[in-house]
C-alpha atoms as a PDB file:
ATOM      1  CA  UNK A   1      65.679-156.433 -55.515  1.00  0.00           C
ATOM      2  CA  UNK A   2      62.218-155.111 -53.932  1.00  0.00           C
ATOM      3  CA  UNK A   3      64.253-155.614 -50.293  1.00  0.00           C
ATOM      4  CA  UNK A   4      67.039-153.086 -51.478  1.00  0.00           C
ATOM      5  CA  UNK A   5      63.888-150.531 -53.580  1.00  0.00           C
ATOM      6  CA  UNK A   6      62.330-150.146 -50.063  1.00  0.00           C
ATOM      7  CA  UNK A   7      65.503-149.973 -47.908  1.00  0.00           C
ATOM      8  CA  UNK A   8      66.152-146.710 -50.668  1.00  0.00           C
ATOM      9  CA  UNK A   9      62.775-145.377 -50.423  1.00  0.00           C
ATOM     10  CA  UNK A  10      62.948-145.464 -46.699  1.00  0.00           C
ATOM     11  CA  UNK A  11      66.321-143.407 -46.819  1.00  0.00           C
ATOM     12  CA  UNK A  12      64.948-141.024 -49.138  1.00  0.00           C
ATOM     13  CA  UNK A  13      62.283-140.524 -47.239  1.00  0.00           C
ATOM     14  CA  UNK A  14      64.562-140.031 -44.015  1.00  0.00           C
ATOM     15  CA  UNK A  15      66.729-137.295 -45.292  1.00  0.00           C
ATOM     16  CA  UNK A  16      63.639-135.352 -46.716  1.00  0.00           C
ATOM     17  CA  UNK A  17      62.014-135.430 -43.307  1.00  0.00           C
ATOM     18  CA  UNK A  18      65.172-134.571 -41.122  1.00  0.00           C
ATOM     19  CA  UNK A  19      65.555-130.730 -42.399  1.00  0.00           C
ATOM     20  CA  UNK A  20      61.871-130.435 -41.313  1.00  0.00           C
ATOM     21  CA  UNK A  21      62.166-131.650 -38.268  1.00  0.00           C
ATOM     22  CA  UNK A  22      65.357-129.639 -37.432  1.00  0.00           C
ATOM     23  CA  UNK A  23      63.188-126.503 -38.514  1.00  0.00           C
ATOM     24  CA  UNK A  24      60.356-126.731 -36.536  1.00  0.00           C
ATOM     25  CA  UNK A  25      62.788-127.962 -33.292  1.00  0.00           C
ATOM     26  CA  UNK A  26      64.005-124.859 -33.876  1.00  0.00           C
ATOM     27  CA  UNK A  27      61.289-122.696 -34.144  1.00  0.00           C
ATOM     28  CA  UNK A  28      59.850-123.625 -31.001  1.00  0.00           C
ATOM     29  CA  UNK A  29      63.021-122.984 -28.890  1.00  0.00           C
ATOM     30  CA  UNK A  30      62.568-119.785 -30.624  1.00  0.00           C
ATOM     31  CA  UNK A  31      59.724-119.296 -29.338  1.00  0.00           C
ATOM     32  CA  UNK A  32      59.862-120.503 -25.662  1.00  0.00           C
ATOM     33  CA  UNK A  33      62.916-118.266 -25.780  1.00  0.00           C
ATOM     34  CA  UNK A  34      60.661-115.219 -27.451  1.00  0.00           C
ATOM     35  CA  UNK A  35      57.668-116.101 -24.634  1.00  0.00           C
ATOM     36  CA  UNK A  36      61.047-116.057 -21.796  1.00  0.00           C
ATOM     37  CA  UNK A  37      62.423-113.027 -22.560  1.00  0.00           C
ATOM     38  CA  UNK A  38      58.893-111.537 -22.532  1.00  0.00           C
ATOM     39  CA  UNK A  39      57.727-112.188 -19.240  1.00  0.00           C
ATOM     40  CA  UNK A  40      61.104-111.407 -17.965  1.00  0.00           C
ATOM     41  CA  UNK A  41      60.987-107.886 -19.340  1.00  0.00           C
ATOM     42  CA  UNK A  42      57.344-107.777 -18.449  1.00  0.00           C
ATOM     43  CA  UNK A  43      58.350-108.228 -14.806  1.00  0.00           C
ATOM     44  CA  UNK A  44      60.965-106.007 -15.059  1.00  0.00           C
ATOM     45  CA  UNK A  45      58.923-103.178 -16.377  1.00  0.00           C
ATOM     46  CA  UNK A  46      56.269-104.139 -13.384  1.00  0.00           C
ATOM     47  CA  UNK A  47      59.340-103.913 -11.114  1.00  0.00           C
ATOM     48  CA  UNK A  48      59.426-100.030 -12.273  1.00  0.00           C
ATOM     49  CA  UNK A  49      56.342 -99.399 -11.053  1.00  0.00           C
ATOM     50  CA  UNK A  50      55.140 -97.492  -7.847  1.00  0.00           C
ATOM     51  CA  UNK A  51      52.391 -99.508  -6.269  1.00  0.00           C
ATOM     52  CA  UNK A  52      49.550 -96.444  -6.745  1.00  0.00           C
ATOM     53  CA  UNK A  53      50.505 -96.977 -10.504  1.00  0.00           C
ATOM     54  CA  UNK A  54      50.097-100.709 -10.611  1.00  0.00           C
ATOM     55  CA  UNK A  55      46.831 -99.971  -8.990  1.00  0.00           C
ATOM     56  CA  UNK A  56      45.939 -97.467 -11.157  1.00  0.00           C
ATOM     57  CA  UNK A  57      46.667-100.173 -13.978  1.00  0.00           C
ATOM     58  CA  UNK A  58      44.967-102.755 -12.606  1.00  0.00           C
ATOM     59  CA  UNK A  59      41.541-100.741 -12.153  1.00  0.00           C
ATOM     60  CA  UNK A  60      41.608 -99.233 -15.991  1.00  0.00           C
ATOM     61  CA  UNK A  61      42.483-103.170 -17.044  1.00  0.00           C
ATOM     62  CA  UNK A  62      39.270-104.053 -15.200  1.00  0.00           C
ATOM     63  CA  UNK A  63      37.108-101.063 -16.303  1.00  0.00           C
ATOM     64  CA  UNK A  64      37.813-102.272 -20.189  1.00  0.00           C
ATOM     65  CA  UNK A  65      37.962-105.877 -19.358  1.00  0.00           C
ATOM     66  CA  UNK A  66      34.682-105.717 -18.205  1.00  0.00           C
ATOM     67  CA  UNK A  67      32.780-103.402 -20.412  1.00  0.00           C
ATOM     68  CA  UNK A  68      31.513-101.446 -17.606  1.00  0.00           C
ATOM     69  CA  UNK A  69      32.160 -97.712 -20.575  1.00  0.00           C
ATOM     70  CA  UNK A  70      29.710 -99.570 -22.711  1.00  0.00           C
ATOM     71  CA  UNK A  71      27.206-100.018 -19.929  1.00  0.00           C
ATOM     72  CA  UNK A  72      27.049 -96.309 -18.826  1.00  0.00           C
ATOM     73  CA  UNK A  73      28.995 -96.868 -15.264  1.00  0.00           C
ATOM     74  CA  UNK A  74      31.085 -94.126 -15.160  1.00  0.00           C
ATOM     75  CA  UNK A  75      35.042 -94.800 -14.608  1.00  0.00           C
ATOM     76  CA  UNK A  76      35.741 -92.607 -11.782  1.00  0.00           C
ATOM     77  CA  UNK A  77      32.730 -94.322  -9.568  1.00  0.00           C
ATOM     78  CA  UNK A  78      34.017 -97.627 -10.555  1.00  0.00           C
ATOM     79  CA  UNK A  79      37.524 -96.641  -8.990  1.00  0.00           C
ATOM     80  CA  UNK A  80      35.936 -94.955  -6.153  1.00  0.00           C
ATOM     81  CA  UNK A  81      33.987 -98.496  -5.354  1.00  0.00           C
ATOM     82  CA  UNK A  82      36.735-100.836  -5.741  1.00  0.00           C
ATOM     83  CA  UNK A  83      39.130 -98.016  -3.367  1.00  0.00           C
ATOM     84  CA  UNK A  84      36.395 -98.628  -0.929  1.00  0.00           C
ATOM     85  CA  UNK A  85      36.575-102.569  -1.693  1.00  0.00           C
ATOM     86  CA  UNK A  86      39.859-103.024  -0.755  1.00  0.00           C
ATOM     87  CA  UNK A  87      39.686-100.782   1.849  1.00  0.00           C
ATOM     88  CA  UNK A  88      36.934-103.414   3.743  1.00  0.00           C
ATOM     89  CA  UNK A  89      39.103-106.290   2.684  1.00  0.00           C
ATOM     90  CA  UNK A  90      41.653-105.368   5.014  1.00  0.00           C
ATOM     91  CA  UNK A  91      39.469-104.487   7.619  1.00  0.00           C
ATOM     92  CA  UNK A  92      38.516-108.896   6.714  1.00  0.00           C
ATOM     93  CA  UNK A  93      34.882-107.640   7.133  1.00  0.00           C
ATOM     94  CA  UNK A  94      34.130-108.474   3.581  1.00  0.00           C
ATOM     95  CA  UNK A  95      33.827-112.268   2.707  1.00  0.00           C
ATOM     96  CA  UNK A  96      37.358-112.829   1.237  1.00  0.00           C
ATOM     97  CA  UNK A  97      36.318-115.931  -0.545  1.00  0.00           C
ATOM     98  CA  UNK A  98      33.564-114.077  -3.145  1.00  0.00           C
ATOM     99  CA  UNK A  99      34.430-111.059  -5.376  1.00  0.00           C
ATOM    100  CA  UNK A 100      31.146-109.814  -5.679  1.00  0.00           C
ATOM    101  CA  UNK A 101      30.650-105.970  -5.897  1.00  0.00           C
ATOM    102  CA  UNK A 102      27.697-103.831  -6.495  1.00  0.00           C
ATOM    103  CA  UNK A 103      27.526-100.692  -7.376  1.00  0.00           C
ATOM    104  CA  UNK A 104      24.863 -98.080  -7.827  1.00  0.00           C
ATOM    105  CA  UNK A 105      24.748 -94.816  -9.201  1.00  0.00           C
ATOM    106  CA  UNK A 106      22.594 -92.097  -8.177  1.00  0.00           C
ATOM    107  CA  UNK A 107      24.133 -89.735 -10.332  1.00  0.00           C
ATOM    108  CA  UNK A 108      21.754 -91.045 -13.349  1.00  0.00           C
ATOM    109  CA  UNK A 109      18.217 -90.832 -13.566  1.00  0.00           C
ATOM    110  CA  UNK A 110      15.486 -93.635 -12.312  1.00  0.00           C
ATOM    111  CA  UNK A 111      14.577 -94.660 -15.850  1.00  0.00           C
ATOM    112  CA  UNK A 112      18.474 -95.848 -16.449  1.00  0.00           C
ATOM    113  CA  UNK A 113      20.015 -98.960 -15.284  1.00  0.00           C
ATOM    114  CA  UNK A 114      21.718 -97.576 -12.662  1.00  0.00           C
ATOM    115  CA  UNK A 115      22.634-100.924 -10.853  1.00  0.00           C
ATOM    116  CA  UNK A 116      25.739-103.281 -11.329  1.00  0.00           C
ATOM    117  CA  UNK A 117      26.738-106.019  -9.959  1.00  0.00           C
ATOM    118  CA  UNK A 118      30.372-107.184 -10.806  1.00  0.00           C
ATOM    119  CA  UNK A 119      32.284-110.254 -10.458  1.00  0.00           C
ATOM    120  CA  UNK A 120      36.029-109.516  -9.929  1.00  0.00           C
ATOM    121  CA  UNK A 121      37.234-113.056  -9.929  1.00  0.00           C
ATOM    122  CA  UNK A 122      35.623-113.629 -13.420  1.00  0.00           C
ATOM    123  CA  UNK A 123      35.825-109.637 -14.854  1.00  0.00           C
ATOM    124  CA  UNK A 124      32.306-109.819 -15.346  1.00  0.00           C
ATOM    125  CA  UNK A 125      28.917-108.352 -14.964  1.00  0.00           C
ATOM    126  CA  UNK A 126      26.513-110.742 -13.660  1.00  0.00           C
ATOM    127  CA  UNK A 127      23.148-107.728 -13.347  1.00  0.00           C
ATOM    128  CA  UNK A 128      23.225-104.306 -14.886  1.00  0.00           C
ATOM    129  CA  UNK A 129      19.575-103.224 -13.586  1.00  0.00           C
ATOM    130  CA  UNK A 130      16.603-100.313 -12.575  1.00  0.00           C
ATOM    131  CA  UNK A 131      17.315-100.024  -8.742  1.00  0.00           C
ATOM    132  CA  UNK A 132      14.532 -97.269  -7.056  1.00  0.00           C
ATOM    133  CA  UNK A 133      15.874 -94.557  -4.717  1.00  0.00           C
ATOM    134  CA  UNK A 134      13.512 -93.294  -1.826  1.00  0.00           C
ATOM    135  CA  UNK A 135      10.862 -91.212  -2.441  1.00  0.00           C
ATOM    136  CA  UNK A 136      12.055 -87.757  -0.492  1.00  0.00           C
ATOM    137  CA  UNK A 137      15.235 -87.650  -2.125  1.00  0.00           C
ATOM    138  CA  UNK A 138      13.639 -86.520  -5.228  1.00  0.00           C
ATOM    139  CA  UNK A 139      11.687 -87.722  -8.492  1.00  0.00           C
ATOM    140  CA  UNK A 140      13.214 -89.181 -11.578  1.00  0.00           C
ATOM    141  CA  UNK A 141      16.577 -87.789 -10.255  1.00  0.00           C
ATOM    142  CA  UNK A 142      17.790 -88.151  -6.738  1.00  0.00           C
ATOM    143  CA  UNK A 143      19.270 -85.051  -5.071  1.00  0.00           C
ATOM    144  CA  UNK A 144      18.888 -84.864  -1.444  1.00  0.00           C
ATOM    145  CA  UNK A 145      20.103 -88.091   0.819  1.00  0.00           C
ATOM    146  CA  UNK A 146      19.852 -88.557   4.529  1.00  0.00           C
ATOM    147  CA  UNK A 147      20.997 -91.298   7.836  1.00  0.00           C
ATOM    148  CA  UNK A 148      18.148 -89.461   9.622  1.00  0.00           C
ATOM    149  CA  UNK A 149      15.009 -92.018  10.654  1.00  0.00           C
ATOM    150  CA  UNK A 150      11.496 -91.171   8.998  1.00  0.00           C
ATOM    151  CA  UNK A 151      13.283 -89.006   6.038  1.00  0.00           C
ATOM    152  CA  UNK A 152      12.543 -91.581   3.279  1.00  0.00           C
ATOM    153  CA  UNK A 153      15.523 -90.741   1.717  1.00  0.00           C
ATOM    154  CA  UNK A 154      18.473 -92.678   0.290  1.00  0.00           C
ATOM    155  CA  UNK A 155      22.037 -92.766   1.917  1.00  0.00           C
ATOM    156  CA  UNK A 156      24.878 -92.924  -0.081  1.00  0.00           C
ATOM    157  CA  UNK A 157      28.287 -94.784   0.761  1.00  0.00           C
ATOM    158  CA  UNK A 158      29.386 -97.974   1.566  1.00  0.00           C
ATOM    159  CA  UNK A 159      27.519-101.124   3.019  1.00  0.00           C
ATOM    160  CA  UNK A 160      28.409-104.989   3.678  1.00  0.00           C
ATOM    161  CA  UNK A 161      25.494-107.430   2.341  1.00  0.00           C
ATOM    162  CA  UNK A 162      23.801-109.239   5.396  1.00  0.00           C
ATOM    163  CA  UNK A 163      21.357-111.474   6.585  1.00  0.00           C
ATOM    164  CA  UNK A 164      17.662-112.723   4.484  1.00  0.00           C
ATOM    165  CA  UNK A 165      14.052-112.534   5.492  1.00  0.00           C
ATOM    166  CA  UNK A 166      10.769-112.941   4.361  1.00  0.00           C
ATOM    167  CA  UNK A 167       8.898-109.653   4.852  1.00  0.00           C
ATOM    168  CA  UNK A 168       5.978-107.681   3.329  1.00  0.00           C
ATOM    169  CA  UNK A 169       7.701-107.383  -0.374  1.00  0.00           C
ATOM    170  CA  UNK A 170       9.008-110.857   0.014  1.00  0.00           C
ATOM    171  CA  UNK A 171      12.575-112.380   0.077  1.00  0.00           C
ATOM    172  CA  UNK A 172      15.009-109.295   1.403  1.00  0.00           C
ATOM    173  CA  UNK A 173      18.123-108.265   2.901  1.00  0.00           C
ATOM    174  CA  UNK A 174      19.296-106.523   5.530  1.00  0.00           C
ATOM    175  CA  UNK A 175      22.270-104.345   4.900  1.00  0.00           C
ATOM    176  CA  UNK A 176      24.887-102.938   7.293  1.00  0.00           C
ATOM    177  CA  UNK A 177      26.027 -98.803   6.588  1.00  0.00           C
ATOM    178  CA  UNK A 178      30.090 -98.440   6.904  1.00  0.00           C
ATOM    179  CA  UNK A 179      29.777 -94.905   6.587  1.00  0.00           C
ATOM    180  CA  UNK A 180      29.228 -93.030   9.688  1.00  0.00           C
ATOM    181  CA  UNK A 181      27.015 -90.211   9.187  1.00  0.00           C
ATOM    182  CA  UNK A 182      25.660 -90.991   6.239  1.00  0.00           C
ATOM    183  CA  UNK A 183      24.408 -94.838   6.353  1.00  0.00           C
ATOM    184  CA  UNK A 184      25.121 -96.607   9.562  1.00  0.00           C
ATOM    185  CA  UNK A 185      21.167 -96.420  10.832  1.00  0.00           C
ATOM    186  CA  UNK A 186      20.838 -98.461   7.484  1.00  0.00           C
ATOM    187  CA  UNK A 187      19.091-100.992   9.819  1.00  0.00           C
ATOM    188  CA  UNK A 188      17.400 -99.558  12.492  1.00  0.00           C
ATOM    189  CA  UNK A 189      15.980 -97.390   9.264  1.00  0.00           C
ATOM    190  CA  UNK A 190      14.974-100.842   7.523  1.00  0.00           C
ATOM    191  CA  UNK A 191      16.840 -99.790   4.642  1.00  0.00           C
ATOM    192  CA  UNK A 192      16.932-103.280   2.967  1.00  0.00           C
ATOM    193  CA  UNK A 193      17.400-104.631  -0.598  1.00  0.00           C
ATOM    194  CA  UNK A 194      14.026-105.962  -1.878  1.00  0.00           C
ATOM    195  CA  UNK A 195      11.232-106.247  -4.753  1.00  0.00           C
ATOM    196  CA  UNK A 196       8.894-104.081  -6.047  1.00  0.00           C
ATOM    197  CA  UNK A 197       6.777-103.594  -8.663  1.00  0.00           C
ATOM    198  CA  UNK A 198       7.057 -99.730  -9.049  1.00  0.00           C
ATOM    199  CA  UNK A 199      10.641-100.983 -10.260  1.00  0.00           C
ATOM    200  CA  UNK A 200       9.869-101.646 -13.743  1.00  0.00           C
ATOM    201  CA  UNK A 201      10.112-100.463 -17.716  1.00  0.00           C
ATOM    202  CA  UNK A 202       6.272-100.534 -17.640  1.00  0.00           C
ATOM    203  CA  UNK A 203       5.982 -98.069 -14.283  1.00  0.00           C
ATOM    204  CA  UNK A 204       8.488 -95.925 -16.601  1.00  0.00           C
ATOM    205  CA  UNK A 205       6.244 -96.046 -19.101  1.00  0.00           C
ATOM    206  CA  UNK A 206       2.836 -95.429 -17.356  1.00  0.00           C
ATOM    207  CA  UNK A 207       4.745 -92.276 -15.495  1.00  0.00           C
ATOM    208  CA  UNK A 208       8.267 -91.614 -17.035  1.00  0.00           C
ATOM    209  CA  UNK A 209      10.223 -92.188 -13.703  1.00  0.00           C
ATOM    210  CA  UNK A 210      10.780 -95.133 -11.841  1.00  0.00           C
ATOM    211  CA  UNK A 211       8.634 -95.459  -8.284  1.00  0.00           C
ATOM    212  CA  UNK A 212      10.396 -94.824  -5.376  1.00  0.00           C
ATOM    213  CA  UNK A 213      10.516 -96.483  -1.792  1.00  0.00           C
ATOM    214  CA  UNK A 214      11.417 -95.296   1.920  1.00  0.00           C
ATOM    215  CA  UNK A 215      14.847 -95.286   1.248  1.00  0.00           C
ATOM    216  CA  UNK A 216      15.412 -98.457   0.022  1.00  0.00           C
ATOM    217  CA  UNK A 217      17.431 -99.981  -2.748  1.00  0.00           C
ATOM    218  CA  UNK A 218      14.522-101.665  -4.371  1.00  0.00           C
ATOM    219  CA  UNK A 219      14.953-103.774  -7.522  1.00  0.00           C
ATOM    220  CA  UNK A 220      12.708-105.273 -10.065  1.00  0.00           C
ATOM    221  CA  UNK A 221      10.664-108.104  -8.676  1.00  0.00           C
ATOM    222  CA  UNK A 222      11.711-110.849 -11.199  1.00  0.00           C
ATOM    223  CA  UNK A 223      15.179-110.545 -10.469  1.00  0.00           C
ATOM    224  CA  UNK A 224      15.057-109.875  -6.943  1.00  0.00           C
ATOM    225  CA  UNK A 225      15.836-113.099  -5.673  1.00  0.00           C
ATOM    226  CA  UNK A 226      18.399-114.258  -7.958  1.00  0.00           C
ATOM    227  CA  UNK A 227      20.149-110.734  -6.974  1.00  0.00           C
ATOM    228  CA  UNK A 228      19.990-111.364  -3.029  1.00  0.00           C
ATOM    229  CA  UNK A 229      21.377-115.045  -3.392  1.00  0.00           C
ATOM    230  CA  UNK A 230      24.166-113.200  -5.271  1.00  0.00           C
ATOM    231  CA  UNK A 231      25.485-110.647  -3.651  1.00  0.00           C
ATOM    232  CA  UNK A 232      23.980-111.662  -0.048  1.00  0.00           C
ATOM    233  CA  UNK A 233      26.486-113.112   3.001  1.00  0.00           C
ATOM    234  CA  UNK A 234      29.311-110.079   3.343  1.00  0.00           C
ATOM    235  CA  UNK A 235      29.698-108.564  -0.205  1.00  0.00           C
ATOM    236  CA  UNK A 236      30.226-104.825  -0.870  1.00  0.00           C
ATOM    237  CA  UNK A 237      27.697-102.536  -1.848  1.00  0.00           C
ATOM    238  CA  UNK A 238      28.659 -98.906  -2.900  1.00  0.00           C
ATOM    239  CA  UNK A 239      26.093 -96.018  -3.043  1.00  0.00           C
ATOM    240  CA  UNK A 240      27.292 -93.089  -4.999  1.00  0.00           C
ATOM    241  CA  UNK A 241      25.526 -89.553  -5.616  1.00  0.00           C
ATOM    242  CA  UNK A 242      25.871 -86.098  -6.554  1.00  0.00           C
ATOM    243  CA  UNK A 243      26.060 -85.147  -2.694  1.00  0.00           C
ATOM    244  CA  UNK A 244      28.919 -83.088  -2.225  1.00  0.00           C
ATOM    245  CA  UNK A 245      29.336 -83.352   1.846  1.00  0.00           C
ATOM    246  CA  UNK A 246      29.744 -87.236   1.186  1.00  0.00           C
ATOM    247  CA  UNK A 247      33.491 -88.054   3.116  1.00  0.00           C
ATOM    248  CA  UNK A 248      34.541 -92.400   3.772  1.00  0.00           C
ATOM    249  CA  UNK A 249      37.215 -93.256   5.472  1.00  0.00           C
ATOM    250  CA  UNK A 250      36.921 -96.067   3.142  1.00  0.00           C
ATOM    251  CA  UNK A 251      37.964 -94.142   0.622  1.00  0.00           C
ATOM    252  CA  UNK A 252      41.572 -94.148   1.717  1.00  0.00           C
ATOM    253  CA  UNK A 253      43.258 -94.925  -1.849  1.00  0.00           C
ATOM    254  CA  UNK A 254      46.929 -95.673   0.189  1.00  0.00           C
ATOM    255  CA  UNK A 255      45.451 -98.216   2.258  1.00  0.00           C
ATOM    256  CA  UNK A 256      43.333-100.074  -0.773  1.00  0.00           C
ATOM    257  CA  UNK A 257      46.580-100.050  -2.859  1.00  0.00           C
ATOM    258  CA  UNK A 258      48.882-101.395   0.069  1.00  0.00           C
ATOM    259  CA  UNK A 259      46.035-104.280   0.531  1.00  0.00           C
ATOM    260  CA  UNK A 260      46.093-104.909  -3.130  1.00  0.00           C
ATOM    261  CA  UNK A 261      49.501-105.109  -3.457  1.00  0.00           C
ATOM    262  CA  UNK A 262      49.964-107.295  -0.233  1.00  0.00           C
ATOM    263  CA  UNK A 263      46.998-110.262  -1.474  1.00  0.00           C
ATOM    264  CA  UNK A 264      49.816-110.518  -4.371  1.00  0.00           C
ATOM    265  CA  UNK A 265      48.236-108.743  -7.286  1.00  0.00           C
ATOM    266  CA  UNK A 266      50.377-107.629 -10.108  1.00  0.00           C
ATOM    267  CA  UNK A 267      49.868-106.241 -13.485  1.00  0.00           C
ATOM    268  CA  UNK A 268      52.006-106.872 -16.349  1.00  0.00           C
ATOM    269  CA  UNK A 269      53.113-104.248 -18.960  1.00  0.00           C
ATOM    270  CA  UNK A 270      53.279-104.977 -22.243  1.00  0.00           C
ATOM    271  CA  UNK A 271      56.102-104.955 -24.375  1.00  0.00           C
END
């Protein structure tokens, strides 16, 4: 009797549990068909795209990704840098294996974090800093920039990271201008990333600017190193200003859109 009680409680059991199972079999080819049919029409509404628009795409998705609004960099010099980015990637004299790119903006006062230094890989921002601009290209705000030996001033474009040292402020970096006329005597200048301690909240305090060097990017001395070792070895480095005159042939958008397009970068649209 107990042999025939548990051979019907099994059974009951078996027909409960088969509706169940049927339902959530087919919810999940539902679904795979749901998650299917989206990427298809995904690609197909990528597929609609000119390439300047998928660029265009793929630098706003970046901009908010990031959360470069809510730390003051302005969108159109974030566009403007990565343009120049991909513009050095096809020339290969950027390091293709790191996505490091710093930007600074001249455009803001010496008492703002002016400095950022973005991983593209990761869609993050690994420094968002003080960084001093040289002393004859004005006070808190800097207005006047120059390539020209013994000015003092800043230069404005783009550069490619180079080689360390240890000199008078310490660990440094040499860095090589792109932009001729306006930074390529970047090193016979010595216009180097290093440390200083004019570069600090407390200087702003004491004086209500930031100090200023001899052209240099200088940064705050506690992050200094930690800065170099990041960005050092072929990154990019982009110098923007108010100057008007300012021209790169880096800032070819055709050519940065056909070399982001070509290394296989897509961006879907949603549905």
């Amino acid at each position: 009797m107990k042999k025939y009680t548990v051979w019907a409680i099994g059974m009951l059991l078996l027909i409960c549990t088969l509706p169940a199972i049927s339902w959530v079999s087919a919810k999940k080819s539902q679904l795979q068909f749901f998650n299917s049919a989206k990427d298809s029409a995904a690609v197909k509404v990528t597929a609609n795209y000119s390439n300047t628009q998928i660029f265009d795409q793929y630098v706003n998705s970046a901009y908010e990704k990031i959360g470069l609004a809510a730390r003051d960099l302005d969108a159109a010099v974030f566009k403007k840098a990565l343009i120049g980015y991909y513009n050095l990637k096809k020339t290969n004299l950027i390091s293709p294996e790191r996505q490091i790119l710093t930007i600074i903006d001249f455009n803001l006062k010496s008492t703002q974090k002016r400095l950022w230094i973005v991983d593209l890989a990761s869609n993050k921002v690994l420094f968002n800093t003080l960084v001093a601009h040289g002393r004859g290209s004005g006070g808190d705000m800097a207005t006047s920039f120059s390539n020209l030996a013994n000015s003092h001033q800043s230069s404005l474009g783009f550069y490619i990271t180079s080689e360390t040292y240890f000199g008078k402020h310490g660990l440094s970096m040499k860095l090589e201008g792109m932009d001729k006329g306006f930074n390529t005597n970047a090193r016979d200048r010595a216009v180097v990333v290093h440390g200083a301690d004019y570069v600090s909240q407390s200087f702003i305090d004491k004086t209500g600017r930031l100090g200023r060097s001899h052209g240099c990017p200088a940064l705050p001395a506690e992050l200094t190193k930690t800065i170099i070792n990041t960005i050092k070895g072929q990154t990019c480095m982009f110098i923007n200003g108010p100057g008007n005159d300012y021209t790169s042939n880096y800032l070819d958008q055709e050519i940065a859109v056909s070399n982001f397009v070509s290394s296989g970068n897509t961006v879907q649209a949603s549905i």
